[in-house]
Protein backbone atom coordinates (compact mmCIF):
# COMPACT_ATOMS: atom_id res chain seq x y z
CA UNK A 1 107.15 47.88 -22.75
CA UNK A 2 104.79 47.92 -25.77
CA UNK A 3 105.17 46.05 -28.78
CA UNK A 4 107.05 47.99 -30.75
CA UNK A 5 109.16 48.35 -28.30
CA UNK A 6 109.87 44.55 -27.62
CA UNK A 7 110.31 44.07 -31.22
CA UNK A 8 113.12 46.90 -31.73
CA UNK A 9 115.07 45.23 -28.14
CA UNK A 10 114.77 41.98 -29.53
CA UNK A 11 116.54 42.48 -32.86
CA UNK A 12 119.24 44.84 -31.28
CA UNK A 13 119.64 41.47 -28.86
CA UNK A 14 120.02 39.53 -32.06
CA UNK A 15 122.13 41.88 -34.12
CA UNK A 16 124.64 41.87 -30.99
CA UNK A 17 124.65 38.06 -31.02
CA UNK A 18 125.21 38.17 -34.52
CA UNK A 19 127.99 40.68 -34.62
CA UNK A 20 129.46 38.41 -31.32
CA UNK A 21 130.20 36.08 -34.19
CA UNK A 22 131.31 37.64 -37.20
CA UNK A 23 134.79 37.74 -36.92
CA UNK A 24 135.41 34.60 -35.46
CA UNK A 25 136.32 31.67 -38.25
CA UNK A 26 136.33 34.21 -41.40
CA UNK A 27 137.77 32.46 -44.27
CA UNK A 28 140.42 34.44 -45.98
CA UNK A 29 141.14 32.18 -48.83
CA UNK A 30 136.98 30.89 -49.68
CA UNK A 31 135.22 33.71 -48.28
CA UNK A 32 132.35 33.29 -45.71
CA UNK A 33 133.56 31.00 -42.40
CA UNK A 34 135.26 27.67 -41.84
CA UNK A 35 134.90 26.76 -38.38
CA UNK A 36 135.55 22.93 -37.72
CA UNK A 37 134.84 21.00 -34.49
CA UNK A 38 138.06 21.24 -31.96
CA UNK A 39 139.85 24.33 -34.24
CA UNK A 40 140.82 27.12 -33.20
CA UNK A 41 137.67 29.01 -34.12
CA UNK A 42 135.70 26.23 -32.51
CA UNK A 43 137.16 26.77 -29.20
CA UNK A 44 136.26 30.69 -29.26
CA UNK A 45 132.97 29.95 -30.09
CA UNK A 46 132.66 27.55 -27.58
CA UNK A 47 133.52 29.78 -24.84
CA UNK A 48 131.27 32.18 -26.42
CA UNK A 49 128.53 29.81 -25.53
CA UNK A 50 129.46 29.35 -22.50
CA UNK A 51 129.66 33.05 -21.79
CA UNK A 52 126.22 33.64 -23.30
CA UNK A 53 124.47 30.74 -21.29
CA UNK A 54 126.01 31.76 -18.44
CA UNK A 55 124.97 35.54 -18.38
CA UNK A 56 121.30 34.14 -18.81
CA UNK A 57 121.84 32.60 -15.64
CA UNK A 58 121.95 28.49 -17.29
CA UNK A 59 124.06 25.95 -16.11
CA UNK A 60 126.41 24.91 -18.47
CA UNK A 61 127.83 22.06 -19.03
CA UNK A 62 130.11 19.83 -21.37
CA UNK A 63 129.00 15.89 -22.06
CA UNK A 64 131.44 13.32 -22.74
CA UNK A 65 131.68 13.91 -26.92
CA UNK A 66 132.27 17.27 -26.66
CA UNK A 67 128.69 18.84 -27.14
CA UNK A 68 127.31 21.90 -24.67
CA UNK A 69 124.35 22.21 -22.69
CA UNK A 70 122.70 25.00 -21.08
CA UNK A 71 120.21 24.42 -18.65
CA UNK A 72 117.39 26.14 -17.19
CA UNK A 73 115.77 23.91 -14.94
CA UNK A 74 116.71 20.31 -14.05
CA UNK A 75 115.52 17.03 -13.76
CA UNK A 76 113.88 14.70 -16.13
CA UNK A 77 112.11 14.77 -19.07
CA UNK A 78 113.52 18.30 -20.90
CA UNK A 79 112.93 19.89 -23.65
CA UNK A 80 115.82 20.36 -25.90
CA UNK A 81 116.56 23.30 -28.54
CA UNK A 82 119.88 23.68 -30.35
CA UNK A 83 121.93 23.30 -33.05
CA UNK A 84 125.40 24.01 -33.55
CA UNK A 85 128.09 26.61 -34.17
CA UNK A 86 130.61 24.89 -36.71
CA UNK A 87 130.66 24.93 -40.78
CA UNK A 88 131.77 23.51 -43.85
CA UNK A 89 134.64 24.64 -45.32
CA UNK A 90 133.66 28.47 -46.77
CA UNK A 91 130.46 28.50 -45.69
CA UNK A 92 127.81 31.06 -44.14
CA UNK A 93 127.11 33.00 -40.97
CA UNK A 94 123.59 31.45 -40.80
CA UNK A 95 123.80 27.25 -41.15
CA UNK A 96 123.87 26.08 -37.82
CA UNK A 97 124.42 29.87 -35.28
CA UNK A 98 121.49 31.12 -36.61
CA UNK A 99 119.46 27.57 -34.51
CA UNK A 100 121.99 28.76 -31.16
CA UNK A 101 121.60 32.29 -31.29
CA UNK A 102 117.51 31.73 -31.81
CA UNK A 103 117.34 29.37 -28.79
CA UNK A 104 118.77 31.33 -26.22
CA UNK A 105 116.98 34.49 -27.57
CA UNK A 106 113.87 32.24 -27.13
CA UNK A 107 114.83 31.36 -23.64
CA UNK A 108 114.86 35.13 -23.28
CA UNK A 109 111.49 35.09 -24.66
CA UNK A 110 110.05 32.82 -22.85
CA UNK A 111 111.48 34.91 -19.51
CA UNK A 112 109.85 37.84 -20.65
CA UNK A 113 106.52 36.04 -21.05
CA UNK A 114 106.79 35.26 -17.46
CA UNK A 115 106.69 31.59 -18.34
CA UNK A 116 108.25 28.87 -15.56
CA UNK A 117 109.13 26.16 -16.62
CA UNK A 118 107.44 23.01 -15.16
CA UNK A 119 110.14 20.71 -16.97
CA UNK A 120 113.64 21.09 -17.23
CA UNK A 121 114.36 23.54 -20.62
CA UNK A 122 117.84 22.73 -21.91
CA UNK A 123 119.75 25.26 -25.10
CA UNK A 124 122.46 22.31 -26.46
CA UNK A 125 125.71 23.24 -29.09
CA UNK A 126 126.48 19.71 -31.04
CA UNK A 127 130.00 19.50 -32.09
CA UNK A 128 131.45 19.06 -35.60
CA UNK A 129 127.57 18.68 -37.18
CA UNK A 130 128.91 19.39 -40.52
CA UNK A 131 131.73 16.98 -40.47
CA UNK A 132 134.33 19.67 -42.08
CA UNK A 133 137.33 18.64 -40.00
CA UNK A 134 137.37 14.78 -39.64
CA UNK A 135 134.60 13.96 -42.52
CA UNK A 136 132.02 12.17 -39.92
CA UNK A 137 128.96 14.66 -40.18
CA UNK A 138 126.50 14.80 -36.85
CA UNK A 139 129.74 13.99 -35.18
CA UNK A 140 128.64 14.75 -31.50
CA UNK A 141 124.99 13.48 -32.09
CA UNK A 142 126.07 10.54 -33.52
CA UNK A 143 128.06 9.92 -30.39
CA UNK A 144 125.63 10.74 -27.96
CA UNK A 145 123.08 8.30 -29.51
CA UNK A 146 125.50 5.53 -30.51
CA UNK A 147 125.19 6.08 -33.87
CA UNK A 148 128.60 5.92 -34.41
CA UNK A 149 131.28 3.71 -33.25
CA UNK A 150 133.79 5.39 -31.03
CA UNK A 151 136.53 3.15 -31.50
CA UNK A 152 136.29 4.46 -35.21
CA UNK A 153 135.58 7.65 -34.28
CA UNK A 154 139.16 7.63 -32.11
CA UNK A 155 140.94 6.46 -35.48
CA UNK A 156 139.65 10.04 -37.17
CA UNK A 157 142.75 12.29 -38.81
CA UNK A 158 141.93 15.47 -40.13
CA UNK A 159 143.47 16.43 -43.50
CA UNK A 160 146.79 17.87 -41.78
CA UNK A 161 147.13 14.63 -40.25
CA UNK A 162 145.95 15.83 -36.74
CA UNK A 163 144.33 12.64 -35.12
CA UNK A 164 140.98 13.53 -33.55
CA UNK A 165 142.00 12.37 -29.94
CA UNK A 166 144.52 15.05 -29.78
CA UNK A 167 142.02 17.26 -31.11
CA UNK A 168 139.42 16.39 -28.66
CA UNK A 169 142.62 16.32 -25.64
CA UNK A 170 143.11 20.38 -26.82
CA UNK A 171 139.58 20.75 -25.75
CA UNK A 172 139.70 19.55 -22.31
CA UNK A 173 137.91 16.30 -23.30
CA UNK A 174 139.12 12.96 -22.40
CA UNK A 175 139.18 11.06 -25.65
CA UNK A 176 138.71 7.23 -23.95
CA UNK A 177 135.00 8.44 -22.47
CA UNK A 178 133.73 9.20 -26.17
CA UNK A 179 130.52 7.26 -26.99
CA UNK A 180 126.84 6.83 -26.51
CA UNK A 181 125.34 8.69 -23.40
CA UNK A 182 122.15 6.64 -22.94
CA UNK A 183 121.54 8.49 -19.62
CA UNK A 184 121.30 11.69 -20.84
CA UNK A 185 119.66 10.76 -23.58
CA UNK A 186 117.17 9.06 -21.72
CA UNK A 187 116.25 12.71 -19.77
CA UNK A 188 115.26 14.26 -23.38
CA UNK A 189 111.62 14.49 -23.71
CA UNK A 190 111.70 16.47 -27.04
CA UNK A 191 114.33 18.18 -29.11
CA UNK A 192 113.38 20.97 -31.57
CA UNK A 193 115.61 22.31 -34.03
CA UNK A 194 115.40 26.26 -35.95
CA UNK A 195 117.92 25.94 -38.78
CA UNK A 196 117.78 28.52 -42.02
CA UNK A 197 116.07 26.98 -44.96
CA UNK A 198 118.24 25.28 -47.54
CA UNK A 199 117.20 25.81 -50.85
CA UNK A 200 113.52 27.43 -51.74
CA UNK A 201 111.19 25.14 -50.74
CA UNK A 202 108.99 27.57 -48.86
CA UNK A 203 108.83 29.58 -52.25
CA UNK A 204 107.61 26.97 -53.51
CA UNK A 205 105.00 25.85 -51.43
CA UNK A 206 104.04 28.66 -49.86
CA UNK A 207 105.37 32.19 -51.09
CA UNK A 208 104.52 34.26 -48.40
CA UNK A 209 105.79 32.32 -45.17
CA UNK A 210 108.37 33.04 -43.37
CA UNK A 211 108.63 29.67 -41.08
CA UNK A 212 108.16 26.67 -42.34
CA UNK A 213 107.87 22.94 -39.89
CA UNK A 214 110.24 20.43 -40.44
CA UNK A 215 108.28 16.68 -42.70
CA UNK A 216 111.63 14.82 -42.41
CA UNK A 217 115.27 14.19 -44.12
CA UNK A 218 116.11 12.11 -47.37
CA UNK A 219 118.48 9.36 -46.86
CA UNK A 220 122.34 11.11 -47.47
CA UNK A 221 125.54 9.76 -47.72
CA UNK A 222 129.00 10.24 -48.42
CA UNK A 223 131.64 8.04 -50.38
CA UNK A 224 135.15 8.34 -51.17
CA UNK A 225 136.31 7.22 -54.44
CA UNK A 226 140.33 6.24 -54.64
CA UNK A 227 141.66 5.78 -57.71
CA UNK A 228 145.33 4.73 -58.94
CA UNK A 229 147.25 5.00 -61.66
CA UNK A 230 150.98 5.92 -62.33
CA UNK A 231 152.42 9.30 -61.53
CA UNK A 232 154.39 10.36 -64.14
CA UNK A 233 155.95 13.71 -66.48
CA UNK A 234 152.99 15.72 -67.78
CA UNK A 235 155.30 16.84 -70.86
CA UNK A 236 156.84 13.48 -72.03
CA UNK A 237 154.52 10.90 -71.60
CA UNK A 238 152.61 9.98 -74.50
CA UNK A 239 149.28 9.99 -74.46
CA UNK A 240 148.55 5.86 -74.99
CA UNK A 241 151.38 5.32 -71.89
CA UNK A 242 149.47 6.90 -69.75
CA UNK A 243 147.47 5.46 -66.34
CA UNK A 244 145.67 8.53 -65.27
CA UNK A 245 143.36 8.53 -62.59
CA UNK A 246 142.34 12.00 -62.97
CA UNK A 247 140.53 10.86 -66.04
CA UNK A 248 138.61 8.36 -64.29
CA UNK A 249 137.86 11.24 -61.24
CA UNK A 250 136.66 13.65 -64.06
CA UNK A 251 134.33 10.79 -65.11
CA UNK A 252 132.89 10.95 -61.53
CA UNK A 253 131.45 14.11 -61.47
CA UNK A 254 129.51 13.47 -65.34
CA UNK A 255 128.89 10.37 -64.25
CA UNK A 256 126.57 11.93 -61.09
CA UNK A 257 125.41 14.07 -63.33
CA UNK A 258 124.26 11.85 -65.89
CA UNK A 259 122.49 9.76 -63.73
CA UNK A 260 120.12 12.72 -61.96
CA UNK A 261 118.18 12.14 -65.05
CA UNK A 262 117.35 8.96 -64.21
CA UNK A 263 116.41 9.30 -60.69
CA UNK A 264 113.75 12.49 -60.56
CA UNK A 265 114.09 14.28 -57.44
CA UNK A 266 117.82 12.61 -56.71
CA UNK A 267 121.10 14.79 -55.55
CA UNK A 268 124.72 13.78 -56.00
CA UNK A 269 127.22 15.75 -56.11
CA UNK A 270 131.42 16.14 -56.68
CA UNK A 271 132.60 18.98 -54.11
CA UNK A 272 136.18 17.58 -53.52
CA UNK A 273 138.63 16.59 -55.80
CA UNK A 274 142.08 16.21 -53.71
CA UNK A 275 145.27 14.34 -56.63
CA UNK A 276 148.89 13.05 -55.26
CA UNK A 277 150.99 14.91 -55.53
CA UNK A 278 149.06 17.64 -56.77
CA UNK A 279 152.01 19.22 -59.57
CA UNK A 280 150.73 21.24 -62.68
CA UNK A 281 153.27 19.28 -64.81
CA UNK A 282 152.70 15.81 -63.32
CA UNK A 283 150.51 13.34 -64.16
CA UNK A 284 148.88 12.54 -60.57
CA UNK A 285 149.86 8.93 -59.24
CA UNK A 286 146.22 8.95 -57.51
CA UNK A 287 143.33 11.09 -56.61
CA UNK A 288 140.66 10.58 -54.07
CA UNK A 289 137.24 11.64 -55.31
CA UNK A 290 133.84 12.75 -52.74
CA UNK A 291 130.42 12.09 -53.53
CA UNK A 292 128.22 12.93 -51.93
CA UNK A 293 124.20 11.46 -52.62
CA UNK A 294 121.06 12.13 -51.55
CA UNK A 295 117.78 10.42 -52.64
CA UNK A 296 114.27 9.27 -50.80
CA UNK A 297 115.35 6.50 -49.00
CA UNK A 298 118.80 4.25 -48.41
CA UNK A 299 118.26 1.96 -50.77
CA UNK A 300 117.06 4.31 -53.33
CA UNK A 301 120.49 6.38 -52.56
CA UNK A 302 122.46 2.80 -52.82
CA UNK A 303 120.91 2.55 -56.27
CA UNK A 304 121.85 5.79 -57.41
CA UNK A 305 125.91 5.51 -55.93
CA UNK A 306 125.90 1.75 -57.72
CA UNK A 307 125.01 3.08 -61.00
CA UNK A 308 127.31 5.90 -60.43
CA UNK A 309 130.54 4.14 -59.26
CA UNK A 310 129.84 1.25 -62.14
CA UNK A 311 130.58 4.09 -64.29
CA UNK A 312 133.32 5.74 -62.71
CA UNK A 313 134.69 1.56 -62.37
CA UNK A 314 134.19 1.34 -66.23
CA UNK A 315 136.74 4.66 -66.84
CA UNK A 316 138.83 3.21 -64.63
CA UNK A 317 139.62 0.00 -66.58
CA UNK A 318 139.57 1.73 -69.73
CA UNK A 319 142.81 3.99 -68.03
CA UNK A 320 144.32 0.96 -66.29
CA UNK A 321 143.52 2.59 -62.75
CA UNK A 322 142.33 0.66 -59.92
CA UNK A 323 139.23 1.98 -57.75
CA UNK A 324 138.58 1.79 -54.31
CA UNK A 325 135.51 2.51 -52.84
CA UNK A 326 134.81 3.84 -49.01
CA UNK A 327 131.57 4.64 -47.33
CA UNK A 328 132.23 7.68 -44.97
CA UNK A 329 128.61 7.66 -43.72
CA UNK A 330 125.04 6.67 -44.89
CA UNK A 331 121.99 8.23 -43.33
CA UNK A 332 118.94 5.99 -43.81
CA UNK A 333 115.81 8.69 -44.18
CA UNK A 334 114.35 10.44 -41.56
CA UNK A 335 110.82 11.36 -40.79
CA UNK A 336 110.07 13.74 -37.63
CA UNK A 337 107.78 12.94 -34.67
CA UNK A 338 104.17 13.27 -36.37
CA UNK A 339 102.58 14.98 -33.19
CA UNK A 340 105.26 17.39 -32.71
CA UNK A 341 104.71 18.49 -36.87
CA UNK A 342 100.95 18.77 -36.36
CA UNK A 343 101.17 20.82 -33.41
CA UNK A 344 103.60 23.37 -34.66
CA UNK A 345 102.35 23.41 -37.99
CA UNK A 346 99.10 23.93 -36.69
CA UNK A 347 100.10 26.47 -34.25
CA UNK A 348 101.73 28.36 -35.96
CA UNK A 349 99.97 28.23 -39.35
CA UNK A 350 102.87 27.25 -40.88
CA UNK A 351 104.01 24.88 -43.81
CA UNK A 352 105.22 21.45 -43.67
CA UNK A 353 108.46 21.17 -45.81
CA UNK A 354 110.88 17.92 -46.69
CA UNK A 355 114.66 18.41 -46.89
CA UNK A 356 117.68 17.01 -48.48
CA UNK A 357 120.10 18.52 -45.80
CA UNK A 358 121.61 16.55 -42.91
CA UNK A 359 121.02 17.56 -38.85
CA UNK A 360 121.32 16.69 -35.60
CA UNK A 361 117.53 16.49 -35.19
CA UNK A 362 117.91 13.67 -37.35
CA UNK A 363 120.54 11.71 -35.48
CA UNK A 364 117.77 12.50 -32.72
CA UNK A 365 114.57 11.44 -34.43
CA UNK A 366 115.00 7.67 -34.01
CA UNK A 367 115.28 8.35 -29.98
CA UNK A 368 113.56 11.11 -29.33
CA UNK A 369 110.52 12.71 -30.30
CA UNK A 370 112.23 15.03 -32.53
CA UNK A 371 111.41 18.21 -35.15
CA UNK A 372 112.78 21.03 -36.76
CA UNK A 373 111.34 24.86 -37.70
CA UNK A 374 113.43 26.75 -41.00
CA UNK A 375 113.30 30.36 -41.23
CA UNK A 376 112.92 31.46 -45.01
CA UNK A 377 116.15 32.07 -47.02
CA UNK A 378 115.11 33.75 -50.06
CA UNK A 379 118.09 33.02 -52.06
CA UNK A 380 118.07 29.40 -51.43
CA UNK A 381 121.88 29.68 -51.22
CA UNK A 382 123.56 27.71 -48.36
CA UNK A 383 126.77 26.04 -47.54
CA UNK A 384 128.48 28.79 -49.18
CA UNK A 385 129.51 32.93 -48.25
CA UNK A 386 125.66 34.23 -49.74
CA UNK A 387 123.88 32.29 -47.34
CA UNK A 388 121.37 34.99 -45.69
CA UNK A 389 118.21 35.22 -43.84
CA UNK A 390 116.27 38.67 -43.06
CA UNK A 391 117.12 40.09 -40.19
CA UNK A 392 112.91 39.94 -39.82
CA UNK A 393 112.71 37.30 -40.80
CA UNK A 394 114.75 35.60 -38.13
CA UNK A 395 113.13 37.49 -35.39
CA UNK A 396 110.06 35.66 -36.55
CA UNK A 397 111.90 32.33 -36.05
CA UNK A 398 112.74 33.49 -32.35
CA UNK A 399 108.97 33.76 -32.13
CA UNK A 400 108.14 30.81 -33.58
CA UNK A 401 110.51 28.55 -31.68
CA UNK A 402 109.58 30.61 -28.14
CA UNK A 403 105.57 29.71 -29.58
CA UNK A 404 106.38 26.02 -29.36
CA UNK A 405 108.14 25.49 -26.44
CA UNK A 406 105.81 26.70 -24.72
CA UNK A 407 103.30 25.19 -25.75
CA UNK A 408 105.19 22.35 -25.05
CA UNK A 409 106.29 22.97 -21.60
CA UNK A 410 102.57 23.42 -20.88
């Protein structure tokens, strides 16, 4: 088959992949797709996964947290590729399928190069990566590593109440052997990550590539502010008898505002607002408030929330509300293996880009040698229904990723 030839099979292989997926998770109310780990959704595209691995001839399997491997090869020392299928509430068809469907096209890659593997080659799906469902993002990395505490982990509710053991039971997966899997972690020689670019960094440092090679992650976290007052009538309480705690929740998101000024090159941001008991004409009793922060390194992100939440403490006294603080998760910075970055970058004359986003090749990095490859996203839109990548552009990223593992399995 000549090249043109190979190009025009690949991206039918990828537009079938792609269509494989677009109906499954759509979100009727936001737009784009809300697919959560152990939902409904989640368990179609798991057997999806499954299905796909299997007709490549991999051996799938299921760890104890949840997450799916497909293996070509086995024994010690593999190289990992992945990413994961789930979203964020309304989000896009690309963050996270776009790094599954481009690692088992690059197996198929690697096939038709005639390449054998001398080292086990393994395509894994980490579960509930974006947190959406029970708030803990890198949920099934986290596990893996022991990163997070399963006994906390068990404790998880999801905002219908659901507890995440029954969750995990619907799945087939025993909820008691959830934790760290230093075994199989042990047999990972190298994990690399393809994930769509997240914001316009390549623009910006380099207008006319396509790929770019993973530098590292900013330190990221996420904090829950609750905040009480009194609930009372919206129409007859006056204005000085009032204990509102939306006024104080309101505060919050000028208050991250205000302080990006003061910390170049910081992130924080409101994206959930949730009052009790939620009536038009009633003053809410309480309202939880998420921020979410993300800035150099963890005690440059601590710095930022402190400022913040003095603020947010200050409205609260001033409306006779109380203020409770909880940290959901903190993410200390991350910076990816420094051979594996030279190598691709240098292979494949690409870029080496920073970002402020959150994966599993982060949970990874601090076991592993880890890194990550972004296709370019021209919009810079992400976490929301515009997220898109060229078509050509992702077919480059199959490339890309099939370039450097093998020139790591040599």
């Amino acid at each position: 088959m000549n090249s043109r030839g190979h190009r025009a099979e690949a991206a039918g292989r990828f537009t079938a992949l792609q269509a494989d997926l677009a109906g499954i998770g759509r979100d009727r109310h936001r737009g784009g797709y809300s697919r959560h780990g152990f939902d409904d959704a989640d368990l179609v595209l798991r057997e999806w996964f499954v299905h796909q691995a299997e007709r490549r001839g991999l051996d799938v399997e299921t760890d104890r947290n949840g997450n799916l491997w497909a293996w070509w090869g086995s024994g010690p020392d593999a190289l990992v590729t992945g990413s994961h299928l789930d979203s964020v509430p309304g989000g896009g068809a690309f963050d996270g399928p776009l790094g599954v469907l481009s690692s088992l096209l690059a197996v198929d890659e690697l096939r038709v190069r005639g390449v054998v593997p001398a080292r086990p080659v393994a395509v894994v799906c980490f579960v509930e990566e974006e947190g959406g469902r029970f708030g803990l993002p890198c949920l099934g990395s986290r596990l893996l590593t022991g990163a997070a505490d399963p006994d906390q982990v068990r404790r998880l509710k999801d905002q219908a109440g659901v507890p995440l053991v029954d969750a995990v039971r619907r799945s087939g997966i025993d909820p008691t052997h959830l934790g760290a899997d230093p075994d199989r972690l042990a047999g990972i020689g190298a994990f690399v990550e393809l994930h769509v670019e997240q914001g316009r960094l390549l623009a910006a440092q380099a207008p006319d590539a396509v790929v770019g090679v993973g530098a590292g992650i900013v330190a990221h976290g996420r904090w829950r502010l609750s905040l009480t007052g009194q609930g009372n009538h919206a129409g007859t309480t006056l204005v000085d008898e009032r204990r509102d705690p939306m006024i104080p929740a309101a505060a919050t998101v000028l208050a991250a505002r205000r302080a990006l000024t003061r910390y170049p090159g910081a992130v924080a941001t409101v994206g959930r607002i949730v009052p009790k008991p939620g009536g038009t004409n009633v003053i809410a009793s309480s309202v939880d408030v998420w921020l979410d922060a993300r800035f150099g390194s963890v005690r440059s992100t601590a710095a930022l929330v402190d400022e913040i939440i003095a603020d947010v403490r200050t409205e609260a006294e001033l409306e006779g509300c109380s203020l409770v603080v909880h940290r959901e998760s903190l993410s200390p910075d991350v910076d990816f293996d420094a051979g594996l970055i030279a190598r691709s970058a240098e292979l494949l004359s690409a870029p080496v880009i920073a970002t402020g986003a959150g994966h599993d090749a982060g949970v990874l990095s601090a076991h592993v040698p880890s890194s990550m490859l972004f296709v370019r996203n021209r919009s810079g839109v992400s976490h929301a229904p515009d997220e898109h990548a060229e078509t050509a552009d992702c077919l480059e990223g199959v490339q890309a990723l099939a370039d450097v593992l093998q020139d790591l399995l040599r």
